[in-house]
Protein backbone atom coordinates (compact mmCIF):
# COMPACT_ATOMS: atom_id res chain seq x y z
CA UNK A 1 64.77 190.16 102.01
CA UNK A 2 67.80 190.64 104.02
CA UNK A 3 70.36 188.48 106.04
CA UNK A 4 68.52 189.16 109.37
CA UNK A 5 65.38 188.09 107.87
CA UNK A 6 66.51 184.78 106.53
CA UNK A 7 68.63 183.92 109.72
CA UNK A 8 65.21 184.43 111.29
CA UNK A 9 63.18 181.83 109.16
CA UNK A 10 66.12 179.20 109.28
CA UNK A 11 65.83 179.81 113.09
CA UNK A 12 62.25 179.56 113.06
CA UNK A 13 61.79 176.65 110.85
CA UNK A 14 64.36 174.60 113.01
CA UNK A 15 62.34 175.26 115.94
CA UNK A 16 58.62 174.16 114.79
CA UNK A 17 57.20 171.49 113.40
CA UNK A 18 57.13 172.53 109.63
CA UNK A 19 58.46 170.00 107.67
CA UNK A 20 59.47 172.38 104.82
CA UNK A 21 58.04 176.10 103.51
CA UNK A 22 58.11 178.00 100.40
CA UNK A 23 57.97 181.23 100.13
CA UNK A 24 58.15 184.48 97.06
CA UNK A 25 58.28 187.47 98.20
CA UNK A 26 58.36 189.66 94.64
CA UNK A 27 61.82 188.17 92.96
CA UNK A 28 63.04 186.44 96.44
CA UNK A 29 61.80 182.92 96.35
CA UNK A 30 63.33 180.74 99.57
CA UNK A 31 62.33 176.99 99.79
CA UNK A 32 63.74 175.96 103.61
CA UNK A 33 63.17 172.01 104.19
CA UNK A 34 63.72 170.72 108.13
CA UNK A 35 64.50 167.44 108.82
CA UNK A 36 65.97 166.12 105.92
CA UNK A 37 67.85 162.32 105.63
CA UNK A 38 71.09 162.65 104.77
CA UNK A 39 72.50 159.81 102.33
CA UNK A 40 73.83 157.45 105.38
CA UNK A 41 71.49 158.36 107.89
CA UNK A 42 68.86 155.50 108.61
CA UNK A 43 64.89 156.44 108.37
CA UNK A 44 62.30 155.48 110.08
CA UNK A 45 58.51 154.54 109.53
CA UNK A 46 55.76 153.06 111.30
CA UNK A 47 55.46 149.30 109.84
CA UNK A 48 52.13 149.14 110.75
CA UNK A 49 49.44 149.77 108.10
CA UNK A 50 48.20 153.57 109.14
CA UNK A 51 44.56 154.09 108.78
CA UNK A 52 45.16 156.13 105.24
CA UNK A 53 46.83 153.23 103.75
CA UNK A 54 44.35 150.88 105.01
CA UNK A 55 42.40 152.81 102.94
CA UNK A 56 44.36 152.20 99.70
CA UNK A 57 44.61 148.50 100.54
CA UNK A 58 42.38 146.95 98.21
CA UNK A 59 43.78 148.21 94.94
CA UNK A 60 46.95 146.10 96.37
CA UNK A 61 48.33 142.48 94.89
CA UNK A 62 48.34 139.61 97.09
CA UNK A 63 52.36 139.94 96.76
CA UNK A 64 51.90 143.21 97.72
CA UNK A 65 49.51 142.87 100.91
CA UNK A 66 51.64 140.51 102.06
CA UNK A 67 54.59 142.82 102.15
CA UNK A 68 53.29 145.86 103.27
CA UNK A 69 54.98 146.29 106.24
CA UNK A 70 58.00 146.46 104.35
CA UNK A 71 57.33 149.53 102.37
CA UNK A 72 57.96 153.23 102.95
CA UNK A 73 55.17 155.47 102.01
CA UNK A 74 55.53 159.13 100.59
CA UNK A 75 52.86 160.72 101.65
CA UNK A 76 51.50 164.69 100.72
CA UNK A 77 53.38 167.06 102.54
CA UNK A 78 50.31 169.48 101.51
CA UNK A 79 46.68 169.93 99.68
CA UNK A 80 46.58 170.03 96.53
CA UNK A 81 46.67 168.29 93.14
CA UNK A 82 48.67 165.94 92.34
CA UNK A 83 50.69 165.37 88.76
CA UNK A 84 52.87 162.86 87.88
CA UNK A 85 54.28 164.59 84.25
CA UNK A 86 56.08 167.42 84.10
CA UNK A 87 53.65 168.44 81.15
CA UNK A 88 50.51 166.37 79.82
CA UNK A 89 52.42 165.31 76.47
CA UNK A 90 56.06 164.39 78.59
CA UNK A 91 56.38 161.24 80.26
CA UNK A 92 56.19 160.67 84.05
CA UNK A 93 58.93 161.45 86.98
CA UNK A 94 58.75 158.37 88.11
CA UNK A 95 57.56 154.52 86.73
CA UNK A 96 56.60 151.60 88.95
CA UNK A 97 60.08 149.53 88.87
CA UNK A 98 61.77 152.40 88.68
CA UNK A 99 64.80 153.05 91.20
CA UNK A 100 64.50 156.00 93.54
CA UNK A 101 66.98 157.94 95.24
CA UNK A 102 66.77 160.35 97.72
CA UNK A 103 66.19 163.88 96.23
CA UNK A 104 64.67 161.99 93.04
CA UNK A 105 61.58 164.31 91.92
CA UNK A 106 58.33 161.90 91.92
CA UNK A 107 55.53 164.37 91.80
CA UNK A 108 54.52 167.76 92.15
CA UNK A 109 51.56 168.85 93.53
CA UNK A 110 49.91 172.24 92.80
CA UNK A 111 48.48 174.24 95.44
CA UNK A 112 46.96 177.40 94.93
CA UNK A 113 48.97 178.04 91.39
CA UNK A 114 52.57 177.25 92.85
CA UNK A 115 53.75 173.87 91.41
CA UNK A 116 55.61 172.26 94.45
CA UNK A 117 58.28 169.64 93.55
CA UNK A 118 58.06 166.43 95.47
CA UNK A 119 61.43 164.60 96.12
CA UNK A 120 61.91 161.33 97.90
CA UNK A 121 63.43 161.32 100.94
CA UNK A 122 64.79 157.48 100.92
CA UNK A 123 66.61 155.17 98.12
CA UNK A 124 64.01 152.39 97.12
CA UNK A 125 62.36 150.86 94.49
CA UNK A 126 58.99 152.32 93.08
CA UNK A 127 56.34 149.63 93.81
CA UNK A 128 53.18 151.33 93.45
CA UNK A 129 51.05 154.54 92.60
CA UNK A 130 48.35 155.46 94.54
CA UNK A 131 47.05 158.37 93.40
CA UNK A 132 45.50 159.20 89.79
CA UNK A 133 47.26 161.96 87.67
CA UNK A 134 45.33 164.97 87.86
CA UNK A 135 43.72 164.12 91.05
CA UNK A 136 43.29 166.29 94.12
CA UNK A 137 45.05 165.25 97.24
CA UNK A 138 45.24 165.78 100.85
CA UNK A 139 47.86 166.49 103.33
CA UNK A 140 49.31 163.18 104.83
CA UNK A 141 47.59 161.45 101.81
CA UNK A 142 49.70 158.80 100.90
CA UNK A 143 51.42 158.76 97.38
CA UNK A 144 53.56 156.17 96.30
CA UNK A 145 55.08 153.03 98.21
CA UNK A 146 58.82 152.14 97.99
CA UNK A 147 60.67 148.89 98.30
CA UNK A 148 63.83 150.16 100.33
CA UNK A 149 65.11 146.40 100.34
CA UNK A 150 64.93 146.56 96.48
């Protein structure tokens, strides 16, 4: 792929709505993320409970439903399945208690036999898993919640 190619994408990418894009072309492989936090930028989320989480609210504590609001939410930037081990015989990315930082892998979900590392995008404490290992996921489907106050 050459120069005027790639200045393309990174010019197309910046303009839409795509969130981020892999893509192999025989031995070229680009991965182009948009809108990525920077280390002292501040995030934002919607502290209300969004209709997927409601979904996912009754495998919660009482601790935790009372703190929801406080939580940030990676969600499934794609379909897929989700695994949290590198390999079935190798521990997971990430543990609940574990502290996250942003660009910590915490997943990857496979999607049509591409494995598709998923890094977090905020510093935070790992509170909660809400998806099995193994398990197919959607797009938007939340994943994990994070203490950022941790």
């Amino acid at each position: 792929m050459d120069l005027k190619k790639i200045k393309y994408l990174i010019k197309f990418i910046s303009d839409s709505n795509i969130d981020e894009i892999k893509i192999k072309i025989g031995n070229t492989e680009i991965y182009m993320k948009n809108r990525t936090l920077r280390k002292n930028e501040k995030y934002s989320w919607n502290p209300k409970i969004s209709s997927s989480i409601s979904d996912y609210y009754d495998k919660f504590s009482k601790k935790e439903k009372e703190n929801i609001n406080k939580y940030f939410t990676i969600k499934s930037p794609m379909i897929g399945t989700f695994y949290r081990k590198p390999n079935p015989d190798q521990e997971p990315f990430v543990k609940i208690g574990d502290k996250i930082k942003i660009g910590t892998k915490v997943c990857v979900i496979e999607a049509m036999k591409l494995f598709n590392d998923i890094e977090s995008e905020v510093n935070g404490k790992l509170i909660k898993v809400l998806v099995e290992d193994a398990s197919p996921v959607d797009y938007d489907q939340p994943l994990f919640l994070l203490d950022p106050n941790y």
